[in-house]
N, C-alpha and C. Protein backbone atom coordinates (compact mmCIF):
# COMPACT_ATOMS: atom_id res chain seq x y z
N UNK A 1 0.82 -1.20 0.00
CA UNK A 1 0.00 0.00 0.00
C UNK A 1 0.87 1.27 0.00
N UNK A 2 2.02 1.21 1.05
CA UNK A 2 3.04 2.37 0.67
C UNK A 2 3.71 2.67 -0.51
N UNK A 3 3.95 1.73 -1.41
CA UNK A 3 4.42 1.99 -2.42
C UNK A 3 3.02 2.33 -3.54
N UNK A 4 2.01 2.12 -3.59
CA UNK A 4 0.98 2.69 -4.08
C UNK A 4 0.78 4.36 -4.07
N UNK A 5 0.97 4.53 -2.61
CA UNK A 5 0.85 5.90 -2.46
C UNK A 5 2.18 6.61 -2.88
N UNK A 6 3.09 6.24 -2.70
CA UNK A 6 4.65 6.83 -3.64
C UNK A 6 4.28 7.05 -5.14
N UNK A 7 3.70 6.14 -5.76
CA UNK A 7 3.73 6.04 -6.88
C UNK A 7 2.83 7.05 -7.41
N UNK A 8 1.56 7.62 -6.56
CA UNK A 8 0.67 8.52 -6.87
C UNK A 8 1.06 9.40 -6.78
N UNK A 9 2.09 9.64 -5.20
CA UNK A 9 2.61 11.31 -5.08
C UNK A 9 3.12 11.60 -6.15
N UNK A 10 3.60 10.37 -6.84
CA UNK A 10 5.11 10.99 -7.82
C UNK A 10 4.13 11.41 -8.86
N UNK A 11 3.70 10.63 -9.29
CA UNK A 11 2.81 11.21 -10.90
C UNK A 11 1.84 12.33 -10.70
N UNK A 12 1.50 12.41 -9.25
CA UNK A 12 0.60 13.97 -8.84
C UNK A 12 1.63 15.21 -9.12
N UNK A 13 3.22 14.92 -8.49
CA UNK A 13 4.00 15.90 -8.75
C UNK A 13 4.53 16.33 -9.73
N UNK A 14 4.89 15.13 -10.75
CA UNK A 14 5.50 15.16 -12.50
C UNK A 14 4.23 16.22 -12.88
N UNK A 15 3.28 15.87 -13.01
CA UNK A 15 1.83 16.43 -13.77
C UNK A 15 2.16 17.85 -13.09
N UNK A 16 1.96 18.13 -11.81
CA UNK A 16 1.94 19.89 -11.35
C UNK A 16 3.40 20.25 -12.13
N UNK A 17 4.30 19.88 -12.18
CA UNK A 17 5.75 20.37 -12.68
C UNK A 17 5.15 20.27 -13.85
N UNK A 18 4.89 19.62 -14.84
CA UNK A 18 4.83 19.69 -16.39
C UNK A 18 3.55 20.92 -16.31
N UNK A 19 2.70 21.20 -15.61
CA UNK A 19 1.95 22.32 -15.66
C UNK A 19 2.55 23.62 -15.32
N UNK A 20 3.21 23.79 -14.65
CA UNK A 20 4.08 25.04 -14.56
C UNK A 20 4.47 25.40 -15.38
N UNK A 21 5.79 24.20 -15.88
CA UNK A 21 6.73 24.84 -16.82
C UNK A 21 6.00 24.80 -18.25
N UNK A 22 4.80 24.79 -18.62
CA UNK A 22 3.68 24.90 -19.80
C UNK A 22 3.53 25.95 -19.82
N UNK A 23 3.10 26.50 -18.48
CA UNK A 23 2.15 27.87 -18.38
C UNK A 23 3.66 28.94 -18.13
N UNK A 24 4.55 28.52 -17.93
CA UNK A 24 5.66 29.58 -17.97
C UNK A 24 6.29 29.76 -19.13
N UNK A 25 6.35 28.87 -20.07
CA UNK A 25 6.83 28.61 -21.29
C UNK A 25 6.16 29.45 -22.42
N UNK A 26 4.47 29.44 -22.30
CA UNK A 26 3.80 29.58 -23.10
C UNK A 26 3.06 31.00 -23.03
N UNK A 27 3.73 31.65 -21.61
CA UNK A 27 3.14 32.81 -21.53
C UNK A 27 3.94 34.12 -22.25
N UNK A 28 3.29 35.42 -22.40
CA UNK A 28 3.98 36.53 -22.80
C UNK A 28 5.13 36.62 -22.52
N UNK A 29 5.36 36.92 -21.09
CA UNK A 29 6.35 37.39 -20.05
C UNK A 29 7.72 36.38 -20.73
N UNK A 30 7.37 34.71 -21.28
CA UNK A 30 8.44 34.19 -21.31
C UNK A 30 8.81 34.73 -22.81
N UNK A 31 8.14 35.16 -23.81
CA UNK A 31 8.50 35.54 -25.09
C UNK A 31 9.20 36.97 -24.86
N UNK A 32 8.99 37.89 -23.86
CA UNK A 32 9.46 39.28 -23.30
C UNK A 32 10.61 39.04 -22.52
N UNK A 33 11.03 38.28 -22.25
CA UNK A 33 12.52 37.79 -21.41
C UNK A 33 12.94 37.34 -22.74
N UNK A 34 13.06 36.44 -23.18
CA UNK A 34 13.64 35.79 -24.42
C UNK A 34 13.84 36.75 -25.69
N UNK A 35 13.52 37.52 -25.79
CA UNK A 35 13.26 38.86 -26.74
C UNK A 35 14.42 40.10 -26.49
N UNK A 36 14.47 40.00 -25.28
CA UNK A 36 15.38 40.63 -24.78
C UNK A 36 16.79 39.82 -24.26
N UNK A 37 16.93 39.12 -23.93
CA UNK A 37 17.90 38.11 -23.78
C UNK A 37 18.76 37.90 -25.03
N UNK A 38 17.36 37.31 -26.05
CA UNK A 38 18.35 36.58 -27.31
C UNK A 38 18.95 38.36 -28.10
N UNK A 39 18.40 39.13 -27.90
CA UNK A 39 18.84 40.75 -28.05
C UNK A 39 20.09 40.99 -27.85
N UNK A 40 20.48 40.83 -26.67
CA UNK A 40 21.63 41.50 -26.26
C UNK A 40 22.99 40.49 -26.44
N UNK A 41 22.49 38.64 -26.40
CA UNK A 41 23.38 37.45 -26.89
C UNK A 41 23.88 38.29 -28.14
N UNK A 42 22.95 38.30 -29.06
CA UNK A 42 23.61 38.72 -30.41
C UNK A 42 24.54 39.74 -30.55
N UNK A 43 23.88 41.12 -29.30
CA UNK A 43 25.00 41.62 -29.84
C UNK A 43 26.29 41.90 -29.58
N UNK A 44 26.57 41.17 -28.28
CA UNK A 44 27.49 41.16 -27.39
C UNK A 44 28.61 39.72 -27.77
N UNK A 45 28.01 38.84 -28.39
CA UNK A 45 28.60 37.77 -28.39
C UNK A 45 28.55 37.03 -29.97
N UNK A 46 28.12 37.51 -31.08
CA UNK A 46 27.95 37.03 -31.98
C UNK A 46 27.94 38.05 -33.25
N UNK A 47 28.45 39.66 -32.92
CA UNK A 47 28.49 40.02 -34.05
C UNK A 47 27.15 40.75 -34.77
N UNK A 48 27.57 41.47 -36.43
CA UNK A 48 26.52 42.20 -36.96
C UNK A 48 25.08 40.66 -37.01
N UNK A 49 25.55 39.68 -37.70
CA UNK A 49 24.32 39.05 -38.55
C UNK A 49 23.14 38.31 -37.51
N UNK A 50 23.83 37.49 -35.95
CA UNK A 50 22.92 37.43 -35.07
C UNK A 50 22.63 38.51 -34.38
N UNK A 51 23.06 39.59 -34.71
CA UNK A 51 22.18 40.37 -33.94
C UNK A 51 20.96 40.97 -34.33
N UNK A 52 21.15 41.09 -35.73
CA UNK A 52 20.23 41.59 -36.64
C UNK A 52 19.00 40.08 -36.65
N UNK A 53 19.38 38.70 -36.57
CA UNK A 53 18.68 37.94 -36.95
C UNK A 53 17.87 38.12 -35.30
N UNK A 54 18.18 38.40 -34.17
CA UNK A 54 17.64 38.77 -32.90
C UNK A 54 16.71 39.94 -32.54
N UNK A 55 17.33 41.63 -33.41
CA UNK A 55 16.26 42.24 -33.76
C UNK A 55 14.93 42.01 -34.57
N UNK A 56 15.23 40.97 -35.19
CA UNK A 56 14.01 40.38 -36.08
C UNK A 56 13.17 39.70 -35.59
N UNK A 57 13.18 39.18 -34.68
CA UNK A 57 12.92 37.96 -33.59
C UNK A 57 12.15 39.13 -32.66
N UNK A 58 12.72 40.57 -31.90
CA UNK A 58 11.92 41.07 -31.28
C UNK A 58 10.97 41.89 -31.64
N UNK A 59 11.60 42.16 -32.98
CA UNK A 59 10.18 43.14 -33.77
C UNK A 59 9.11 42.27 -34.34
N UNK A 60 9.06 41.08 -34.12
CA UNK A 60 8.18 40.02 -34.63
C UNK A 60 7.59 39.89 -33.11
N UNK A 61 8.29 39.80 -32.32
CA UNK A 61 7.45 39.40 -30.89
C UNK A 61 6.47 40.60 -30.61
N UNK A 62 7.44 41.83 -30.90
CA UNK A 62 6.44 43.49 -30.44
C UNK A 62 4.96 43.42 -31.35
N UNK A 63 5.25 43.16 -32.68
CA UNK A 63 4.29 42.70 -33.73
C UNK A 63 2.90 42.08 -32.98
N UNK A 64 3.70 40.93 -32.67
CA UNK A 64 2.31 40.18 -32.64
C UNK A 64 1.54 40.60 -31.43
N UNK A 65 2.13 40.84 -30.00
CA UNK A 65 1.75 41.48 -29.02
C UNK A 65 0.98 42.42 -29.01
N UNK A 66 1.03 43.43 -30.18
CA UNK A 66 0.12 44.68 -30.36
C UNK A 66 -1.20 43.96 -31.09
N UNK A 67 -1.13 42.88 -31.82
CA UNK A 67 -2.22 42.88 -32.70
C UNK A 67 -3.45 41.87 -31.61
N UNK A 68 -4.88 42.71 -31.79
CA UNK A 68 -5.80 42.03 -30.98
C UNK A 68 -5.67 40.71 -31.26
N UNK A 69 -6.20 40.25 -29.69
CA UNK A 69 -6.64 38.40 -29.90
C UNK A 69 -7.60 38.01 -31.02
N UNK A 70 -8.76 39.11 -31.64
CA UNK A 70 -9.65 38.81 -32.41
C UNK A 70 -9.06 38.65 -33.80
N UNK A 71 -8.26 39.49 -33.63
CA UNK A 71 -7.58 39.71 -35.28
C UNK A 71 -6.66 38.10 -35.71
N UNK A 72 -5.77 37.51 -34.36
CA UNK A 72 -4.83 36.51 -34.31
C UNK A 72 -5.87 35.26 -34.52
N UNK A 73 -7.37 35.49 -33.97
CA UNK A 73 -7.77 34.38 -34.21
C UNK A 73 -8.39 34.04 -35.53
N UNK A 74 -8.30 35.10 -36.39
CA UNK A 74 -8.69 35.05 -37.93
C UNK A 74 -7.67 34.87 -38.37
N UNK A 75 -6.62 35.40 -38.32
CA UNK A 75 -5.23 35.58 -39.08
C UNK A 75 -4.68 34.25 -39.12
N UNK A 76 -4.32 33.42 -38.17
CA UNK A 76 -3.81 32.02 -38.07
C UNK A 76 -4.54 31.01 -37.06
């Protein structure tokens, strides 16, 4: 019976962890860190062409952020 209940805690806890890191992954905030992050990688550590390929990456993130949810849900 103890090992029954081990076996539940564990798969109760995998499931809350795989829900976190979903909802942290998939939110704004993580595309607004990463936007800025992969930003400054490029230009500090890689030169004119990743950095430019990194500004592209955040003017695509600013992009889509401005455009309503109604519009995104016609668009794609």
């Amino acid at each position: 019976m103890e090992l029954l209940e081990m076996i539940g805690e564990f798969i109760a806890e995998l499931f809350s962890e795989i829900a976190v890191w979903f909802f942290v992954f998939s939110s704004w905030m993580w595309f607004a860190v990463s936007g800025v992050s992969w930003t400054l990688f490029g230009l500090f550590f890689h030169g004119d062409l990743m950095f430019y390929i990194c500004i592209g990456f955040t003017v695509w993130w600013f992009i889509t952020l401005c455009i309503p949810r109604e519009t995104k849900e016609r668009l794609w």
